[in-house]
C-alpha atoms as a PDB file:
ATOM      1  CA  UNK A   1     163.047 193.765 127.662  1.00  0.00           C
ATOM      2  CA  UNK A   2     165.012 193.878 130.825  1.00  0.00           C
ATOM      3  CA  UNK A   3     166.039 190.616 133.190  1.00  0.00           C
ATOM      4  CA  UNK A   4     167.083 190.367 136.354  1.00  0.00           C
ATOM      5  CA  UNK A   5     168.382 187.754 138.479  1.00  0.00           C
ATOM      6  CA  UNK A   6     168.256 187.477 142.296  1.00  0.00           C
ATOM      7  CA  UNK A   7     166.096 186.721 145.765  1.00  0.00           C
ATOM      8  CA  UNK A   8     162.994 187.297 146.667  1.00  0.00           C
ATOM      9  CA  UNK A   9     161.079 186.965 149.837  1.00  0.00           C
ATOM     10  CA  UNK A  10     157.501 188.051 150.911  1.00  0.00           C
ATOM     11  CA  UNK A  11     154.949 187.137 153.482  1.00  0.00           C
ATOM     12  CA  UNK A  12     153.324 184.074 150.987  1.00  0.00           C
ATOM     13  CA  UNK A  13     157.525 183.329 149.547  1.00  0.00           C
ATOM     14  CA  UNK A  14     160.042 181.785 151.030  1.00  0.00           C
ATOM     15  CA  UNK A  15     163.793 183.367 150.281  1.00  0.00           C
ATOM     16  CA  UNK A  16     164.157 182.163 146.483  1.00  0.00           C
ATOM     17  CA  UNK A  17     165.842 182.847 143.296  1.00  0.00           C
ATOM     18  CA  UNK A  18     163.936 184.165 140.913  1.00  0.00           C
ATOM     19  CA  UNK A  19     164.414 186.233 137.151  1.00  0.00           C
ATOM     20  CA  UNK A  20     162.519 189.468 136.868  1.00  0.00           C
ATOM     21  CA  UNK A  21     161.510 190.277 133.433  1.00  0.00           C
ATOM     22  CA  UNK A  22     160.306 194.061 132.714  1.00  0.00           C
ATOM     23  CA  UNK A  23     158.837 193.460 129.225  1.00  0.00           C
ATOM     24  CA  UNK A  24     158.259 196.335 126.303  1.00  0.00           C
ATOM     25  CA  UNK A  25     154.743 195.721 126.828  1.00  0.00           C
ATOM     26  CA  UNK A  26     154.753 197.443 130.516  1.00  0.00           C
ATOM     27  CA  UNK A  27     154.684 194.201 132.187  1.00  0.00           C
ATOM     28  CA  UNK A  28     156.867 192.507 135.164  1.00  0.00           C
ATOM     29  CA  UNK A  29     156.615 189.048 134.709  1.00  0.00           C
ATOM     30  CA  UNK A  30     158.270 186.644 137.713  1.00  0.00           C
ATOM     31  CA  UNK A  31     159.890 183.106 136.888  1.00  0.00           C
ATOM     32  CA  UNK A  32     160.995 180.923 139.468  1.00  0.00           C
ATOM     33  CA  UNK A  33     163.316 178.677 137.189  1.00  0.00           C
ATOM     34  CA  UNK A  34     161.190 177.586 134.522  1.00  0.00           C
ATOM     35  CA  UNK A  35     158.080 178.464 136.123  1.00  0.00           C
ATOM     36  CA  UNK A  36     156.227 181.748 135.367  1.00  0.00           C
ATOM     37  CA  UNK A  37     155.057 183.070 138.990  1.00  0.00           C
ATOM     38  CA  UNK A  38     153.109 185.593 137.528  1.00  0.00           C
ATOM     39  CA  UNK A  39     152.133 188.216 135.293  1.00  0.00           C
ATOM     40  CA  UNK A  40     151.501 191.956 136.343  1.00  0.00           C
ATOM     41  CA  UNK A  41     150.936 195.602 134.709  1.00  0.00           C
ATOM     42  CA  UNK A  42     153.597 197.882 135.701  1.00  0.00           C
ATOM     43  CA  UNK A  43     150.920 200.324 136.574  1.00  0.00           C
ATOM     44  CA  UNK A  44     150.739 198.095 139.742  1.00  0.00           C
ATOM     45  CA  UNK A  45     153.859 197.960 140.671  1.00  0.00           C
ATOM     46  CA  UNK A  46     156.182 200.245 142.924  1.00  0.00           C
ATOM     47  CA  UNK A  47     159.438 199.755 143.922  1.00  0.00           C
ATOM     48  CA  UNK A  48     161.684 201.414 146.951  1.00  0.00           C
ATOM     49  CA  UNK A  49     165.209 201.119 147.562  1.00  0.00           C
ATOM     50  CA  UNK A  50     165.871 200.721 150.872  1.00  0.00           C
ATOM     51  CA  UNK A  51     169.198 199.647 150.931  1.00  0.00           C
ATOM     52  CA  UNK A  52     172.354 199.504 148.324  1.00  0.00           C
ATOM     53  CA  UNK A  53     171.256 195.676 147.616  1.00  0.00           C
ATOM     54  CA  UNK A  54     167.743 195.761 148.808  1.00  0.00           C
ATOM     55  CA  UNK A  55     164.475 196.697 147.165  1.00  0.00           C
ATOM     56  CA  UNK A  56     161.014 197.075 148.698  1.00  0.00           C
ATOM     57  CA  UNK A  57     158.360 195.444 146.300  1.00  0.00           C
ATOM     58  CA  UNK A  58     154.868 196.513 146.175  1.00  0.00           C
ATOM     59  CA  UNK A  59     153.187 194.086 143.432  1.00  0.00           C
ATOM     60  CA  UNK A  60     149.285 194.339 143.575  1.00  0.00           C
ATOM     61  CA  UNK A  61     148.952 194.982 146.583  1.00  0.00           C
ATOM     62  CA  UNK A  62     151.413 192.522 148.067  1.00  0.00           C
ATOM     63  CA  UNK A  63     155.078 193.189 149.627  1.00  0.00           C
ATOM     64  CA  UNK A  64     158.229 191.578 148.723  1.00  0.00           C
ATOM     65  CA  UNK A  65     161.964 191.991 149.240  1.00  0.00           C
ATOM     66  CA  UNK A  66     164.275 192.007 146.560  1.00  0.00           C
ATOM     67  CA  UNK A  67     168.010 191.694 146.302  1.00  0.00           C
ATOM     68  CA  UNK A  68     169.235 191.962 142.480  1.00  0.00           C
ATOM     69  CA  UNK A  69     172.440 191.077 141.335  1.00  0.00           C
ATOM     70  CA  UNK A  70     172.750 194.109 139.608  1.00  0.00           C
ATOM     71  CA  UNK A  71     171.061 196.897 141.988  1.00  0.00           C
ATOM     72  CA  UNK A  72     172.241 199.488 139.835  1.00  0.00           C
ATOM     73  CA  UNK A  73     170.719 198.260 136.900  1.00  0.00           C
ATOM     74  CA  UNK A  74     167.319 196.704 138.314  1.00  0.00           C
ATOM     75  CA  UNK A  75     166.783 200.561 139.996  1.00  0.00           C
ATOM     76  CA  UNK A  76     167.141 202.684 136.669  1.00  0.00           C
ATOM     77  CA  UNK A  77     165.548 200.085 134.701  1.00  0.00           C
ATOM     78  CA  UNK A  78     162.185 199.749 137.706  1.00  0.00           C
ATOM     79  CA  UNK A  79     162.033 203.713 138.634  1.00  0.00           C
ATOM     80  CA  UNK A  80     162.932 202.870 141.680  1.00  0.00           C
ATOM     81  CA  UNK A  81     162.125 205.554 144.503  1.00  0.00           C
ATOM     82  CA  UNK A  82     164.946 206.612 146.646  1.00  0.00           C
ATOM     83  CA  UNK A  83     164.185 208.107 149.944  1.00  0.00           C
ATOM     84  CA  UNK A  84     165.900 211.720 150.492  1.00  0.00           C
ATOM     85  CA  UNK A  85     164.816 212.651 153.710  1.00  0.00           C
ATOM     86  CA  UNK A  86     167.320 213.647 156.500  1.00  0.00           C
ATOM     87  CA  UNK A  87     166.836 210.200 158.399  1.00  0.00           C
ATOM     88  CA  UNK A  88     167.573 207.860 154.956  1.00  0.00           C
ATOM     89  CA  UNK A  89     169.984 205.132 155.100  1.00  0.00           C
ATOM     90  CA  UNK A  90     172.118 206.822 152.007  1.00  0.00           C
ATOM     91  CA  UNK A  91     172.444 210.091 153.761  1.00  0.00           C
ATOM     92  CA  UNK A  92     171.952 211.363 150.124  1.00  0.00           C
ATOM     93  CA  UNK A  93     170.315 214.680 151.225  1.00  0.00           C
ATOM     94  CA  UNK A  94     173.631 215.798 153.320  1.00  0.00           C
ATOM     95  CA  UNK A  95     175.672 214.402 150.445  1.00  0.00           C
ATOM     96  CA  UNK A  96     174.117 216.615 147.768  1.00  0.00           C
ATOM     97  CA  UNK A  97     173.307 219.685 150.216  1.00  0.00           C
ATOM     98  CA  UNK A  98     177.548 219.744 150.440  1.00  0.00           C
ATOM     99  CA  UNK A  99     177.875 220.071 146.760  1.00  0.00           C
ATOM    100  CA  UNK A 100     176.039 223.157 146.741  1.00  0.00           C
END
């Protein structure tokens, strides 16, 4: 089990803390303090990172914003999809294509 601390936002959520809890059993499950948000399969969810502090959400269907407060950790731990393309905000294509 994994948990995560931070804000969340989304078309139906108001900015808000919230804990993120990536279970053994393949689940994220959402608290906002003491109350569970909901429950979903991991299966249907997808995460982007589309910033150093920011992650793009897609839970069922639904889009959120995310902003851990540990990125690093929340991105290894969700699988989180980094965009390499020439026009991506990390520049991580030119970065690695310099290494070579």
């Amino acid at each position: 089990m994994a948990i995560y601390e931070g804000r969340m936002q989304g078309d139906s959520l108001d900015l808000s803390h919230v804990t993120l809890r990536l279970d053994d059993d393949k689940r994220l499950r959402i608290f906002a303090g003491p109350v569970a948000v909901g429950s979903w399969p991991m299966s249907r969810v997808s995460a982007e990172r589309t910033s150093i502090y920011r992650f793009s959400l897609n839970i069922d269907g639904e889009l959120f914003e995310f902003f851990p407060e540990d990125p690093l950790g929340f991105s290894d731990e969700i699988g989180a999809v980094v965009d390499l393309t020439r026009t991506s905000r990390f520049s991580l294509k030119e970065a690695i294509e310099r290494t070579r």
